[in-house]
C-alpha atoms as a PDB file:
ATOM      1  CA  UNK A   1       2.964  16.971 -13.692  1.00  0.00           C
ATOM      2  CA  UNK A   2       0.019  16.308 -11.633  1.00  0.00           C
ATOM      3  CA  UNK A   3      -2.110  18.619 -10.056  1.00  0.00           C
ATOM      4  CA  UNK A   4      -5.838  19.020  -8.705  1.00  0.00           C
ATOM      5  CA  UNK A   5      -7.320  20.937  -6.313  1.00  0.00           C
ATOM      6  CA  UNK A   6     -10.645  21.705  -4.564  1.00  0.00           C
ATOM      7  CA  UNK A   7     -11.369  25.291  -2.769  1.00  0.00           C
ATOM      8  CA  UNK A   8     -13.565  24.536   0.537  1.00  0.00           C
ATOM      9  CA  UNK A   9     -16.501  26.939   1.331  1.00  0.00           C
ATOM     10  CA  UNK A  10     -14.365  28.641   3.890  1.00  0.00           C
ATOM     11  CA  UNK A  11     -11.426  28.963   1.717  1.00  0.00           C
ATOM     12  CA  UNK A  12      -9.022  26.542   2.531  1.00  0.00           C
ATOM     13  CA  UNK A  13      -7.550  24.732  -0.684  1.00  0.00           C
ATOM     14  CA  UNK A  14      -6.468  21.120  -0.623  1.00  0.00           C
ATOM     15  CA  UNK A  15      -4.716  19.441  -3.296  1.00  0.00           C
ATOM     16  CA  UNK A  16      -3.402  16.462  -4.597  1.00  0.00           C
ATOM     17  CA  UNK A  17       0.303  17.391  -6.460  1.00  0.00           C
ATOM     18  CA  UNK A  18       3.115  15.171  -7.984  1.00  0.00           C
ATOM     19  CA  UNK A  19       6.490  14.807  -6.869  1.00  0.00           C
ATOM     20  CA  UNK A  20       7.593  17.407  -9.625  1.00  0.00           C
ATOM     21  CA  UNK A  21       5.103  20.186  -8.232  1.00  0.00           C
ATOM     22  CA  UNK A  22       6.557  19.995  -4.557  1.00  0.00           C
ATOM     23  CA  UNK A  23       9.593  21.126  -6.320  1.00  0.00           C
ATOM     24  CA  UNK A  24       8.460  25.065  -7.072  1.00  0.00           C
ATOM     25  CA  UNK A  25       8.109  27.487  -4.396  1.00  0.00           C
ATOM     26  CA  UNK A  26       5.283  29.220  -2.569  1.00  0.00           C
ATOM     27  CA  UNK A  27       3.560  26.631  -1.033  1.00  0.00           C
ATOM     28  CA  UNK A  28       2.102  27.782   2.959  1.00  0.00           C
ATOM     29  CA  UNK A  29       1.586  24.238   4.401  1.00  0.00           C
ATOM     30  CA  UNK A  30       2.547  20.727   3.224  1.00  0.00           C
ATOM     31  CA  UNK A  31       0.879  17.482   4.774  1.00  0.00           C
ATOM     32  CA  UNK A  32       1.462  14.050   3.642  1.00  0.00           C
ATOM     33  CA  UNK A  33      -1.698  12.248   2.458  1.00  0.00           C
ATOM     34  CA  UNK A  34       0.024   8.743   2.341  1.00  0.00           C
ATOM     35  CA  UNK A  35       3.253   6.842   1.813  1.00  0.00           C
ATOM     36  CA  UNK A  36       4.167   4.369  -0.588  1.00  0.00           C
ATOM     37  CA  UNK A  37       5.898   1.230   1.529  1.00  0.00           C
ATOM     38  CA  UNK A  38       7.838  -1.695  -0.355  1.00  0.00           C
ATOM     39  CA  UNK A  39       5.407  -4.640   0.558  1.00  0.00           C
ATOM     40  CA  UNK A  40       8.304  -6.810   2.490  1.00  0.00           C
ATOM     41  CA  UNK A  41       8.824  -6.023   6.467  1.00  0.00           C
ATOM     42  CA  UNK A  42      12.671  -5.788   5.749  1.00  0.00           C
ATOM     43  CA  UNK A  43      12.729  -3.469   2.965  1.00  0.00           C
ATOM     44  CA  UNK A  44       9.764  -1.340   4.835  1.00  0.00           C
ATOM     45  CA  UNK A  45      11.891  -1.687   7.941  1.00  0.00           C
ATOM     46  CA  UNK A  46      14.570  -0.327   5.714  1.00  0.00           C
ATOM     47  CA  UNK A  47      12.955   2.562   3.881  1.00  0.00           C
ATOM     48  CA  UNK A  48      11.847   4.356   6.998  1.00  0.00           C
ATOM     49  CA  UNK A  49      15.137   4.094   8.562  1.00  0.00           C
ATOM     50  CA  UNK A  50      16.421   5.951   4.984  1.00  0.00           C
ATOM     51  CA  UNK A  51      13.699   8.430   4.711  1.00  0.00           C
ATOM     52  CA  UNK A  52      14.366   9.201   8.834  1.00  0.00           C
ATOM     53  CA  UNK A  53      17.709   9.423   8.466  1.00  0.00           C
ATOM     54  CA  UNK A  54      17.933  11.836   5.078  1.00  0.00           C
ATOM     55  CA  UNK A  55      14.059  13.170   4.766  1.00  0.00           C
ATOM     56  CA  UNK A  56      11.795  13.041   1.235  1.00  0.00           C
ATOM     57  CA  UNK A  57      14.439  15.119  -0.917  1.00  0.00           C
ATOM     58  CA  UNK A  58      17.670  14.415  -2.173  1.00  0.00           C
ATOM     59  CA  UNK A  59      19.537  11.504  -3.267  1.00  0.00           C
ATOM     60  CA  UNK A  60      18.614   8.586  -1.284  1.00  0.00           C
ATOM     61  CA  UNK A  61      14.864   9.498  -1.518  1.00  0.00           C
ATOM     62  CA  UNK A  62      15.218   9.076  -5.215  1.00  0.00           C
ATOM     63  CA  UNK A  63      17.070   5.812  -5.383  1.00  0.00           C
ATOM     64  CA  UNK A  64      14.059   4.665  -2.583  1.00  0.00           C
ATOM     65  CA  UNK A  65      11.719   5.451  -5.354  1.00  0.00           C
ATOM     66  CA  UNK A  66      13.318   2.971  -7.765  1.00  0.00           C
ATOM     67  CA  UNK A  67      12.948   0.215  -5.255  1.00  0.00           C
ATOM     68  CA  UNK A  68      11.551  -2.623  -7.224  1.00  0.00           C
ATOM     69  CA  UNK A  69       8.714  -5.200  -5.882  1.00  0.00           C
ATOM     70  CA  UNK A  70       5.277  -4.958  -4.559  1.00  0.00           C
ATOM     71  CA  UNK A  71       4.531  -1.641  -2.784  1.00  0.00           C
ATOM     72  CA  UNK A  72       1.782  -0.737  -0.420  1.00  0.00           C
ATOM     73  CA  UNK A  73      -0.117   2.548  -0.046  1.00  0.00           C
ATOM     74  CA  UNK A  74      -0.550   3.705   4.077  1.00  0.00           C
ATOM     75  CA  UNK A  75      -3.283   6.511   3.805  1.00  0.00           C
ATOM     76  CA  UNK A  76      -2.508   8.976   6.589  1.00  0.00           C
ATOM     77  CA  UNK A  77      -5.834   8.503   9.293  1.00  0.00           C
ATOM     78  CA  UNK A  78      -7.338   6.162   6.351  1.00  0.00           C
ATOM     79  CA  UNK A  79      -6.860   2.289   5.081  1.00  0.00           C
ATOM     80  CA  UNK A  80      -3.704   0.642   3.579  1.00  0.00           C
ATOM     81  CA  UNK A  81      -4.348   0.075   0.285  1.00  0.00           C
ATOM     82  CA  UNK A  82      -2.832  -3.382  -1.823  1.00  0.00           C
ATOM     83  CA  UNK A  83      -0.632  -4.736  -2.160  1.00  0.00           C
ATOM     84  CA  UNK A  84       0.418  -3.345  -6.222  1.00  0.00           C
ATOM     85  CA  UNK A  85       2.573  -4.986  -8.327  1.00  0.00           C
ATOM     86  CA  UNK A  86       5.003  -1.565  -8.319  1.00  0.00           C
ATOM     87  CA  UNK A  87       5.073   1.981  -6.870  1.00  0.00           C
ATOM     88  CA  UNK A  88       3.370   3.569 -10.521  1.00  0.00           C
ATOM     89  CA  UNK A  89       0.834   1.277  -9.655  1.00  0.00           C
ATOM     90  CA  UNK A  90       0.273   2.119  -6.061  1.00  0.00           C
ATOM     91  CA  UNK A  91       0.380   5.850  -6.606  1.00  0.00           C
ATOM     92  CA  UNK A  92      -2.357   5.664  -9.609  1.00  0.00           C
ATOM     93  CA  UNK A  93      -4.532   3.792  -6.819  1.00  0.00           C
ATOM     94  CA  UNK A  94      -3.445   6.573  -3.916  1.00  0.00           C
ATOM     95  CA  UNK A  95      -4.739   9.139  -6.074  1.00  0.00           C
ATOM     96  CA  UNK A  96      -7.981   7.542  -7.298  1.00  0.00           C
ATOM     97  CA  UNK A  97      -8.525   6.961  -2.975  1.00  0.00           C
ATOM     98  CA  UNK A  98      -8.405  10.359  -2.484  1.00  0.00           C
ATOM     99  CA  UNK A  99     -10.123  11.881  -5.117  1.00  0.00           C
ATOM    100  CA  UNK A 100     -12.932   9.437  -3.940  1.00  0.00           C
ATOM    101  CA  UNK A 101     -12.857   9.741  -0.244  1.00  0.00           C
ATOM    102  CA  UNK A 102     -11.315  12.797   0.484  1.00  0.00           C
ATOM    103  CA  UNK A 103     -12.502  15.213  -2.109  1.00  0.00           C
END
């Protein structure tokens, strides 16, 4: 389980959590930081369709997650970062992004 966080002088907390700590309750607001894309146009094409169609939970999200090949990370009003070699990959780089630029 990942977790770290950083309390702003006027109180706000942001954090950067793992899949597994969406999962418990009692968070006030969730934003996205980035998404992880498969690196081909098809399979992108294909993944946002999926995710649009049945959201980040469930299922179908999970078997996108297994998705084999190269992988891309699109940082939300930032850069695209890549392309990695897999999505462990890509989300060890998101992180390391984030804690440098946006922490």
């Amino acid at each position: 389980m990942l977790l770290r966080l950083v309390v702003k002088e006027d109180g706000t907390i942001e954090q950067i959590v793992s899949e597994e700590m969406l999962k418990l309750d009692g968070a006030e607001t969730v934003r996205r930081a980035s998404n992880v894309l498969p690196l081909g146009i098809p399979k992108r094409v294909a993944f946002k369709a999926l995710r649009r169609v049945f959201g980040d939970k469930g299922r179908v999200s999970a078997w996108t997650r297994r998705w084999r090949g190269p992988q891309i990370v699109e940082i939300i009003d930032g850069p695209t970062l890549g392309p990695f070699h897999s999505r462990t990959e890509a989300l060890v780089r998101e992180v390391l992004w984030l804690e440098n630029n946006r922490f």
